[in-house]
Protein backbone atom coordinates (compact mmCIF):
# COMPACT_ATOMS: atom_id res chain seq x y z
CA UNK A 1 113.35 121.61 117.19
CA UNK A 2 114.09 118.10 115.96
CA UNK A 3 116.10 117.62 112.94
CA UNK A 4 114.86 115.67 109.98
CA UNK A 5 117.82 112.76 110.78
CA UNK A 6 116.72 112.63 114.01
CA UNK A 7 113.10 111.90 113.03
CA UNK A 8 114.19 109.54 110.95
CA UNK A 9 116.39 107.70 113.38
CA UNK A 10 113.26 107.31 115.57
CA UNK A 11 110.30 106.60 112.90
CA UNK A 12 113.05 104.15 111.22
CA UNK A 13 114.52 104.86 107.39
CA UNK A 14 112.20 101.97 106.13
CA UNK A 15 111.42 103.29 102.77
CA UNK A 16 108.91 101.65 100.00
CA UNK A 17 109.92 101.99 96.54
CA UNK A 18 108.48 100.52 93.65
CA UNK A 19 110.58 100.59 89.66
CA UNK A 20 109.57 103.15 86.87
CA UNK A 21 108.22 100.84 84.58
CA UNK A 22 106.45 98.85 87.17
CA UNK A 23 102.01 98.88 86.72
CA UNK A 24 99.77 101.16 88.62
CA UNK A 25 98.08 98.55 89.96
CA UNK A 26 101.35 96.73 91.41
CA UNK A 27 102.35 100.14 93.33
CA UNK A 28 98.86 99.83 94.91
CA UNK A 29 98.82 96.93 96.16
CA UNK A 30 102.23 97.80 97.57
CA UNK A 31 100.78 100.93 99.44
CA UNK A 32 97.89 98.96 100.90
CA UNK A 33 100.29 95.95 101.88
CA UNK A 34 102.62 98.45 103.74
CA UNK A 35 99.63 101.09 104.85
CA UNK A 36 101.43 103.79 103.28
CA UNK A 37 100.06 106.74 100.91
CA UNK A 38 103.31 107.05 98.87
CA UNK A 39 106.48 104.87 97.03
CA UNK A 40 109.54 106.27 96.05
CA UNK A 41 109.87 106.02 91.92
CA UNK A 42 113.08 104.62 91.49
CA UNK A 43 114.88 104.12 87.95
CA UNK A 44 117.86 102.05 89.05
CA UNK A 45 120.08 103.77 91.76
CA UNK A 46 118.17 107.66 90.83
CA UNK A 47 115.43 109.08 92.49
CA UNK A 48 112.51 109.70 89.26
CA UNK A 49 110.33 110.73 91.15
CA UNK A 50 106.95 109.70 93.98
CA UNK A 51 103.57 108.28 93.02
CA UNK A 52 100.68 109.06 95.59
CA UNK A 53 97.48 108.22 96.18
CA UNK A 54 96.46 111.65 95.08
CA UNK A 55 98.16 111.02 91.55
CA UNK A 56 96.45 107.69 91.34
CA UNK A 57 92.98 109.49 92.24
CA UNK A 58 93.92 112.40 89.89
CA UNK A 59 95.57 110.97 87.21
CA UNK A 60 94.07 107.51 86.63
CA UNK A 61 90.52 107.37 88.08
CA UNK A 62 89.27 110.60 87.15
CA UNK A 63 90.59 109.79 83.66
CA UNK A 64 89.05 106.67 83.63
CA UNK A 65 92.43 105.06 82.64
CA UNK A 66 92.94 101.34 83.92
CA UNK A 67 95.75 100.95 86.56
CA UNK A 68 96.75 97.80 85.44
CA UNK A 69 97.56 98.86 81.92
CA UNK A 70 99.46 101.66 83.07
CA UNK A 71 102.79 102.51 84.38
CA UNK A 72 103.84 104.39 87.54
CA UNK A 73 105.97 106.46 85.15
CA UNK A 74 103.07 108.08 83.29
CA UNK A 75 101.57 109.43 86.17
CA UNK A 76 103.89 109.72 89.24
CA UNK A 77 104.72 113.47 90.37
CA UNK A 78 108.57 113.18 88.41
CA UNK A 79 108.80 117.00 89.86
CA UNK A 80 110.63 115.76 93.41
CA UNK A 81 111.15 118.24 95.63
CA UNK A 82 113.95 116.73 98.22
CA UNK A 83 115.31 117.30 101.73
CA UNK A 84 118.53 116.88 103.53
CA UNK A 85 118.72 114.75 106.59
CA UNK A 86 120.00 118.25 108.79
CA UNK A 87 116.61 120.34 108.17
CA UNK A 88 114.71 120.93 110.95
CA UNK A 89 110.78 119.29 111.05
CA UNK A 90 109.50 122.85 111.43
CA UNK A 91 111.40 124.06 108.27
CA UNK A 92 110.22 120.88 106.35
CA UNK A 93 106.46 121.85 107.23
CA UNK A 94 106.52 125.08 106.25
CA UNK A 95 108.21 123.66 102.82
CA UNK A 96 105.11 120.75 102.51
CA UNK A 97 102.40 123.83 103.04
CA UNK A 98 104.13 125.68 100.94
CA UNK A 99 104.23 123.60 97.99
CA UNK A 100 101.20 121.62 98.75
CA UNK A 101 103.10 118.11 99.34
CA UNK A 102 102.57 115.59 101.70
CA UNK A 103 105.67 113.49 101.13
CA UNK A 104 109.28 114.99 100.96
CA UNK A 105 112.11 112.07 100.21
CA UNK A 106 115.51 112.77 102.52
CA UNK A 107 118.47 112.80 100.39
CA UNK A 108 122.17 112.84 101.48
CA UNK A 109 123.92 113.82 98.67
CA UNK A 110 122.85 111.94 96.13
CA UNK A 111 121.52 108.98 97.93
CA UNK A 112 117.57 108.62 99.39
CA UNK A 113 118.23 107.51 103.48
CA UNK A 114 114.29 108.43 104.36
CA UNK A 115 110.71 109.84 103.73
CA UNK A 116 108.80 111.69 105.89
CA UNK A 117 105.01 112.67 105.70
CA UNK A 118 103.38 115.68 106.93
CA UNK A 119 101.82 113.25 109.59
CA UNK A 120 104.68 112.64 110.95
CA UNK A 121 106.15 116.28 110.88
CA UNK A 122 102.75 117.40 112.44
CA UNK A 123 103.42 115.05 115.05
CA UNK A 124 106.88 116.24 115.90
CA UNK A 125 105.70 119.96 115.97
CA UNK A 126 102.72 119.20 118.33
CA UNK A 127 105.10 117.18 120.77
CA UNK A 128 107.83 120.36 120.24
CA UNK A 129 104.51 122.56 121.02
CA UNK A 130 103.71 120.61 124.21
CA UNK A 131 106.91 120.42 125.79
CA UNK A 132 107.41 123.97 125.39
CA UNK A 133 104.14 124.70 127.04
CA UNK A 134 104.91 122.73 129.82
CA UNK A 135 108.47 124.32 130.49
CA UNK A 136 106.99 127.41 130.23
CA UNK A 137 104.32 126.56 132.83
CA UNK A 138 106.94 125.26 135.37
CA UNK A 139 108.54 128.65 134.85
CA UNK A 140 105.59 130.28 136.01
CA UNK A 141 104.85 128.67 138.65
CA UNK A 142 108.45 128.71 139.67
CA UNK A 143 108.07 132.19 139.88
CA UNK A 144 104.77 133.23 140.78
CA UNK A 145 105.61 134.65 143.73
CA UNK A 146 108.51 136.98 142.69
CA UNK A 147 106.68 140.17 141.76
């Protein structure tokens, strides 16, 4: 199974961030600039924490708060759960279903080098999936006639 590093080294490490004190509004705009569902909250050189789509939609909408009066810091999920660069896709799956996340930020050390979705750790999986199925197919009929 592929390792989160080399995911990364294929998707790219591009990674959006936006500041803590930055507006609601300006971290949208980022997302639907870059086509992206999440930003890294940065304050300075440490990792605060991710705003989503789903805190926007959660904490702002439902609330009927404005977004442009707002700061990512009041609403962004500051809870981060992290990954290092040598965990396999499969691992950081079962980690996203298990805490109901769809965007884990890749930290070595102390430093963010990536983010991954579950879109693109479904994707790895799937591929994983196929080319087993196929290996195991030539196996067979490699072997059908043994028996």
């Amino acid at each position: 199974m592929k390792t989160i590093s080399q995911l990364l080294r294929e998707k790219g490490q591009q990674t959006w961030k936006i500041n803590l004190d930055a507006r609601v509004y300006d971290a949208l705009k980022l997302m639907a600039e870059k086509d992206v569902g999440a930003l890294i909250v940065m304050d300075g050189e440490r990792l605060a924490g991710v705003f989503s789509e789903r805190d926007y939609a959660r904490k702002v909408i439902l609330k009927n708060k404005s977004s442009k009066n707002i700061s990512v810091a009041e609403i962004m999920s500051s809870t981060v759960i992290s990954i290092p660069p040598s965990l396999d896709c499969e691992q950081a799956l079962a980690l996203m279903t298990v805490k109901h996340i769809r965007h884990l930020p890749v930290m070595d050390q102390d430093k963010l080098v990536g983010i991954v979705s579950i879109g693109d750790l479904v994707k790895v999986v799937i591929d994983h999936q196929k080319q087993v199925n196929k290996a195991l197919d030539q196996y067979i009929l490699e072997n059908e006639g043994l028996h």
